[in-house]
N, C-alpha and C. Protein backbone atom coordinates (compact mmCIF):
# COMPACT_ATOMS: atom_id res chain seq x y z
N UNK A 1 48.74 72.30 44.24
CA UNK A 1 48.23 72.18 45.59
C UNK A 1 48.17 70.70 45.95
N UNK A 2 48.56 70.35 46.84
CA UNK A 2 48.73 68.80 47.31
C UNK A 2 47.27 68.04 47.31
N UNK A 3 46.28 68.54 47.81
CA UNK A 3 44.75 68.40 48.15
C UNK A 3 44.08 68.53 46.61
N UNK A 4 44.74 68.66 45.46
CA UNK A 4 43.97 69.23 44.38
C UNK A 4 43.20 68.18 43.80
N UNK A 5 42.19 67.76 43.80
CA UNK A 5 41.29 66.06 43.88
C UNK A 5 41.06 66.07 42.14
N UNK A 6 41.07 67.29 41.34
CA UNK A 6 40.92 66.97 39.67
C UNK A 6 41.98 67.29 38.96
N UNK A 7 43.05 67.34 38.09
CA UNK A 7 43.89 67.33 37.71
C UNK A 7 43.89 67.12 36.19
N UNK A 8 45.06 68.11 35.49
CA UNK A 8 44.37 67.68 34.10
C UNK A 8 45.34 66.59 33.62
N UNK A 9 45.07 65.84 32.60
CA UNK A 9 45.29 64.61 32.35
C UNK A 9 46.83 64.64 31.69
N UNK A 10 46.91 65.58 31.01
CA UNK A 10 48.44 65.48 30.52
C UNK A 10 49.75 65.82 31.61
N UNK A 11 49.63 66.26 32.63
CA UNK A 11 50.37 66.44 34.30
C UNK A 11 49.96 65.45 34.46
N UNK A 12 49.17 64.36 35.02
CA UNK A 12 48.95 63.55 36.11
C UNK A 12 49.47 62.62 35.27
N UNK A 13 49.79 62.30 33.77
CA UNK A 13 50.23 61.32 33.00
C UNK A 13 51.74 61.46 32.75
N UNK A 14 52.43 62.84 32.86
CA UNK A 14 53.54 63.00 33.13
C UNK A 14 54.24 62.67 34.73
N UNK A 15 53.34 63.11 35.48
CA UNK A 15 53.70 62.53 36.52
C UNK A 15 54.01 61.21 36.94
N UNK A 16 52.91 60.63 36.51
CA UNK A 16 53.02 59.06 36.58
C UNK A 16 54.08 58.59 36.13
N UNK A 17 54.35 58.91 34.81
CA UNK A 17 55.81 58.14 34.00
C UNK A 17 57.04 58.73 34.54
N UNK A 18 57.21 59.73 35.24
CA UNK A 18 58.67 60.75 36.09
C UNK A 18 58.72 59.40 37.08
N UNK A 19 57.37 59.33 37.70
CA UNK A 19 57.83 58.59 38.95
C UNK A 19 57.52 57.35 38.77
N UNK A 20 57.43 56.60 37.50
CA UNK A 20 57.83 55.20 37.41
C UNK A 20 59.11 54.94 36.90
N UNK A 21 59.63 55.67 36.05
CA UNK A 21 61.06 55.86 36.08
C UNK A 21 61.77 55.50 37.02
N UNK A 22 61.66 56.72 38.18
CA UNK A 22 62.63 57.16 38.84
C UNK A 22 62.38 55.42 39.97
N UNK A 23 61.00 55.12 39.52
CA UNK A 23 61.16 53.93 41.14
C UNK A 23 61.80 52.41 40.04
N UNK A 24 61.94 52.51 38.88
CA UNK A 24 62.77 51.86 37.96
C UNK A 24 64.01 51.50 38.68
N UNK A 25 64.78 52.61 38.88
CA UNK A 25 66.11 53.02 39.75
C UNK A 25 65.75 52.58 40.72
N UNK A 26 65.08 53.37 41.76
CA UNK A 26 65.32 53.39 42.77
C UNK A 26 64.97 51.77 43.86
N UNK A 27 63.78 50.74 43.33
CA UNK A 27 63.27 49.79 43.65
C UNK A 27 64.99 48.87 43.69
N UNK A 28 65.33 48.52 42.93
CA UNK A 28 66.79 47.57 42.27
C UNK A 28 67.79 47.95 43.62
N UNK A 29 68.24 49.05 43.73
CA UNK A 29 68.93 50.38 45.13
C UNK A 29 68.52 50.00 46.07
N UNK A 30 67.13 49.92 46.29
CA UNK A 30 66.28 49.56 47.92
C UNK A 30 66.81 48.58 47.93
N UNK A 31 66.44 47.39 47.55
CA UNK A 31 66.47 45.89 47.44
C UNK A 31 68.29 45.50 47.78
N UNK A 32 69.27 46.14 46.68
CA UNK A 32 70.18 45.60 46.71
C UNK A 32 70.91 46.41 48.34
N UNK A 33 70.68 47.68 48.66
CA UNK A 33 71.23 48.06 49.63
C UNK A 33 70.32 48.00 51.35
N UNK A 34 69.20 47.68 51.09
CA UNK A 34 68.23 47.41 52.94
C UNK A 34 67.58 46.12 52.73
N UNK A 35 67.64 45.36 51.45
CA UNK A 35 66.95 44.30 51.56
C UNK A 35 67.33 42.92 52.36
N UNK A 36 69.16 43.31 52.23
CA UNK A 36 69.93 41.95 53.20
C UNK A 36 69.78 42.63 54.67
N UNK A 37 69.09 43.89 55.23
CA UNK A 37 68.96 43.71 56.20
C UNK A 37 67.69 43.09 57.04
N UNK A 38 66.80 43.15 56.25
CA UNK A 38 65.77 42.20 56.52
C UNK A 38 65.68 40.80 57.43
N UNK A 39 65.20 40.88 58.80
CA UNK A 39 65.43 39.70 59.27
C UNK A 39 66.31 39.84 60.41
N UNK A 40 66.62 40.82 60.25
CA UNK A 40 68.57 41.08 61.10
C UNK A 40 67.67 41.56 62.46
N UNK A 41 68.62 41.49 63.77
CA UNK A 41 68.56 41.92 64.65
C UNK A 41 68.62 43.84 64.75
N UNK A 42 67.49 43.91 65.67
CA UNK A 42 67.11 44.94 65.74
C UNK A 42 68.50 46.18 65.80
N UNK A 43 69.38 45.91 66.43
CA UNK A 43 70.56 46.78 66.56
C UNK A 43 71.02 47.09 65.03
N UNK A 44 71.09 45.72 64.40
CA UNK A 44 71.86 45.52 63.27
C UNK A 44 70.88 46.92 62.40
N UNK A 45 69.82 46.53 61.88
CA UNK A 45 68.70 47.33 61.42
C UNK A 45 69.00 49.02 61.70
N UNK A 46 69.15 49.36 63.10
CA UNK A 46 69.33 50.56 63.36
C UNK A 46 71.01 51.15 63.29
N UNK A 47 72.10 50.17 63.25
CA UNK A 47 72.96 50.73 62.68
C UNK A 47 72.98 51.44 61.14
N UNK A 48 72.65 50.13 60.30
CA UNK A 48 72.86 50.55 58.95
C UNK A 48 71.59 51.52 58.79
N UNK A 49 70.75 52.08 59.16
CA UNK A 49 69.78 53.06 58.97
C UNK A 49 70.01 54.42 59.75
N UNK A 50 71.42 54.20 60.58
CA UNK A 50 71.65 55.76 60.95
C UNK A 50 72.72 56.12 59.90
N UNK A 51 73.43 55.39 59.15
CA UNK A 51 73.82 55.99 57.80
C UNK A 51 72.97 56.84 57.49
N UNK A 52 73.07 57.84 56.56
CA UNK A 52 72.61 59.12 56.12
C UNK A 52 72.48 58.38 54.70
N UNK A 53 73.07 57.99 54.14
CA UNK A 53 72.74 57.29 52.88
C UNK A 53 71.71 56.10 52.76
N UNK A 54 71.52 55.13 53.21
CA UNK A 54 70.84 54.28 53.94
C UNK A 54 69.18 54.95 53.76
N UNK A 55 69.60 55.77 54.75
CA UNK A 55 68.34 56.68 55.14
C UNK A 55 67.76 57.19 54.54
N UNK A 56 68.62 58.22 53.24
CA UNK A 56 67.99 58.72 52.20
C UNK A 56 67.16 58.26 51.38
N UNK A 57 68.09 56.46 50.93
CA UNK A 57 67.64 55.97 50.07
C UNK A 57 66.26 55.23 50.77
N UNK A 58 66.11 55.28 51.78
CA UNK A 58 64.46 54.02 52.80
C UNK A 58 63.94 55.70 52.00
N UNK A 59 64.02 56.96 52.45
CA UNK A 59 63.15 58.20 52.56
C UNK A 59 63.03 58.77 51.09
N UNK A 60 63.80 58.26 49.83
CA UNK A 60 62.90 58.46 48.40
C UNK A 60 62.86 57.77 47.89
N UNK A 61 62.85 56.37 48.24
CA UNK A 61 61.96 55.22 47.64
C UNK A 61 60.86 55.18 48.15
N UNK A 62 60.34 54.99 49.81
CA UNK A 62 59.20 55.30 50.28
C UNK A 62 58.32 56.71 49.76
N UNK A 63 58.96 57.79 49.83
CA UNK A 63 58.14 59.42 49.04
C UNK A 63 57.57 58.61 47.84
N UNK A 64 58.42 58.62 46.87
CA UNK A 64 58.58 58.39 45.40
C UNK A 64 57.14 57.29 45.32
N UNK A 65 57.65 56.30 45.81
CA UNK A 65 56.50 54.81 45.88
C UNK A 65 55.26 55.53 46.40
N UNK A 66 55.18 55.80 47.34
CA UNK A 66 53.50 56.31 48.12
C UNK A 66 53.08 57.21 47.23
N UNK A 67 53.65 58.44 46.75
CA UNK A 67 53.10 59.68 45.88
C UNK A 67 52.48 58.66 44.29
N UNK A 68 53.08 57.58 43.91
CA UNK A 68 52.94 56.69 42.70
C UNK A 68 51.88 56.26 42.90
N UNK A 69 51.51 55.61 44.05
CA UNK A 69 50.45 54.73 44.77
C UNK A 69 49.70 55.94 44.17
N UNK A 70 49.36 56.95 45.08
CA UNK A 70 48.57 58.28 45.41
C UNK A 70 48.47 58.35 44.03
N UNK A 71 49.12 58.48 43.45
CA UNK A 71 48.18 58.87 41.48
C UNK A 71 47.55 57.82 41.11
N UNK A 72 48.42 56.63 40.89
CA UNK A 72 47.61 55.25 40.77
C UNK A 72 46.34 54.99 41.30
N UNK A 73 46.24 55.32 42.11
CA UNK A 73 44.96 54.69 42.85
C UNK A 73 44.02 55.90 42.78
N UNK A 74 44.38 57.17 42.70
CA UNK A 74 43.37 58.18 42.47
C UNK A 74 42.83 57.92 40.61
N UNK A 75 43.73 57.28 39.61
CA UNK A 75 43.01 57.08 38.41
C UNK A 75 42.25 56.07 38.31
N UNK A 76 42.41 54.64 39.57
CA UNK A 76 41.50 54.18 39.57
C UNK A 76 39.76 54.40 40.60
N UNK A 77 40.17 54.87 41.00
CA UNK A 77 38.84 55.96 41.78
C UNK A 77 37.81 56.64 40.46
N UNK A 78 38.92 56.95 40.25
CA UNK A 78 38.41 58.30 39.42
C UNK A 78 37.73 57.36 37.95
N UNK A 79 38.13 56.43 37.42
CA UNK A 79 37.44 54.99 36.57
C UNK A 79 36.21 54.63 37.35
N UNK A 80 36.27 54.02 38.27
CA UNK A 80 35.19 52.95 39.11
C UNK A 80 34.38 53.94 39.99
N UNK A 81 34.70 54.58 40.36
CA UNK A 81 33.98 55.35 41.76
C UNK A 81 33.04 56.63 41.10
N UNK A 82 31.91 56.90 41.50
CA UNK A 82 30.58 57.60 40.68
C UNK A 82 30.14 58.43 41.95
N UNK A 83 30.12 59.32 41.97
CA UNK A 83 29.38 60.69 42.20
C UNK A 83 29.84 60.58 43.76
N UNK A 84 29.66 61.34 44.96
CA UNK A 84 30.19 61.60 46.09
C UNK A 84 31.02 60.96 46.67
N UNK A 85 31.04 59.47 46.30
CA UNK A 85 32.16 58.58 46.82
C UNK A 85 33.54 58.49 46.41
N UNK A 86 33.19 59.22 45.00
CA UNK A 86 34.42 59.56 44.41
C UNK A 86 35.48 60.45 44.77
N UNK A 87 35.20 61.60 45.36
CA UNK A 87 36.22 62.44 46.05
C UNK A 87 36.41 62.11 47.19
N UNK A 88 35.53 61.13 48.58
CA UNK A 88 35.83 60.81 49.58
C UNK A 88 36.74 59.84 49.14
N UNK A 89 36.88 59.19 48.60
CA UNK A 89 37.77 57.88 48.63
C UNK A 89 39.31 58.52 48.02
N UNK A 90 39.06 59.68 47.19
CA UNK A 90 40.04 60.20 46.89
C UNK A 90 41.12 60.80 47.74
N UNK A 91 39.80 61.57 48.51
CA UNK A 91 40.97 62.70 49.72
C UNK A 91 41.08 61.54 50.63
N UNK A 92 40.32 60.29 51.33
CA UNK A 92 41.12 59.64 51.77
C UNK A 92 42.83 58.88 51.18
N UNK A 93 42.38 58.61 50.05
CA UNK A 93 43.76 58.09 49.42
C UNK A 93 45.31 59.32 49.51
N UNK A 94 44.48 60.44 49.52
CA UNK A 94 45.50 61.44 49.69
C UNK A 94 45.95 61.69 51.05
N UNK A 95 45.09 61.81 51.67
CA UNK A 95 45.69 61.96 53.19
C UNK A 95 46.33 60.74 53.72
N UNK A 96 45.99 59.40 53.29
CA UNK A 96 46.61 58.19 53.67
C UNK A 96 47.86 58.38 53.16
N UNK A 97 48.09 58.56 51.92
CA UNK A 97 49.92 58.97 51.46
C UNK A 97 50.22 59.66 52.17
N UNK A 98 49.92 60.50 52.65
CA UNK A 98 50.41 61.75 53.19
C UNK A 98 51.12 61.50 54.67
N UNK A 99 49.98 60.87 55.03
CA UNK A 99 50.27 59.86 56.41
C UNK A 99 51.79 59.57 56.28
N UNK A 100 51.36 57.99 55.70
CA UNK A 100 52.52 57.11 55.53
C UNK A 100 53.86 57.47 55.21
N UNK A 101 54.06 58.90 54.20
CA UNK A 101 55.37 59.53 53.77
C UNK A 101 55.49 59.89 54.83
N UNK A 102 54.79 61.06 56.11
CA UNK A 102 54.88 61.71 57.31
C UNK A 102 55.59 60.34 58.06
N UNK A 103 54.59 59.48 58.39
CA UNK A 103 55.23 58.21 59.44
C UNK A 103 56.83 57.48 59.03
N UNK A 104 56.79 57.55 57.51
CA UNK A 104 58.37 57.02 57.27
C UNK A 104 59.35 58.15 57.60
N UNK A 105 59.15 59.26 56.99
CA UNK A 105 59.93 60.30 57.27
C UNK A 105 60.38 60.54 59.38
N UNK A 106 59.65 60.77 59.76
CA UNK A 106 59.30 60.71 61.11
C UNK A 106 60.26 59.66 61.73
N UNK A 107 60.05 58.72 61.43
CA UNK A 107 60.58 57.22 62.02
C UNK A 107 62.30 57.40 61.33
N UNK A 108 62.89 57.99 60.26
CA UNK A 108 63.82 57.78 59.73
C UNK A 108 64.49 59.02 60.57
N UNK A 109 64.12 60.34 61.15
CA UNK A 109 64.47 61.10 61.94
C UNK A 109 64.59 60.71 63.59
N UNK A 110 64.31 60.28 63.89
CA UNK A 110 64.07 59.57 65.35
C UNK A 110 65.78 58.63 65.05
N UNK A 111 65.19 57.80 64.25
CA UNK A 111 66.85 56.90 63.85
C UNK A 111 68.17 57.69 63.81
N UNK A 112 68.13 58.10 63.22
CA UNK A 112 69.12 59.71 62.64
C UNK A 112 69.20 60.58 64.21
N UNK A 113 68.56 60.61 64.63
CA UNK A 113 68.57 61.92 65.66
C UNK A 113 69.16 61.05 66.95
């Protein structure tokens, strides 16, 4: 369940290492293929991002990265943070990923469309 705020430790530790892996790859990919667009004129920017490839790669480096964040930062909650503040700060951290994947995704369809 996406909302699931306790989790048992051997999943959320597999998880973590799937998706530091995969942003292993995928960080090097971002960088070498949208990073020289950085800076560029706005046209320029929206050409190379109505590529479908382009696009894919902004839309699972961004997933991949935010969902990483979203565990990361829920094990440090879940360390430092003590009794009711602990799940608020949590389901905020979750709905804030949730956000941000929604707003990249969103914004990369608008481009595309």
């Amino acid at each position: 369940m996406a909302f699931d705020i306790i989790k048992t430790g051997t999943s959320h530790f597999k998880a973590m290492k799937i998706s530091s892996m995969a942003l292993v790859a995928l960080v090097p990919i971002f960088i070498i293929t949208i990073g020289p667009i950085f800076g560029e004129q706005r046209v320029v920017v929206l050409a190379k991002l109505e590529q479908p490839i382009y696009a894919l790669i902004v839309a699972v480096t961004f997933t991949v990265g935010l969902l990483h964040f979203k565990s990361g930062v829920q094990v440090l909650i879940e360390d430092y943070v003590h009794g009711v503040m602990n799940k608020v700060w949590i389901i905020f951290t979750i709905g804030l990923s949730y956000l941000l994947i929604a707003v990249t995704l969103l914004a990369l369809i608008k481009i595309l469309v």
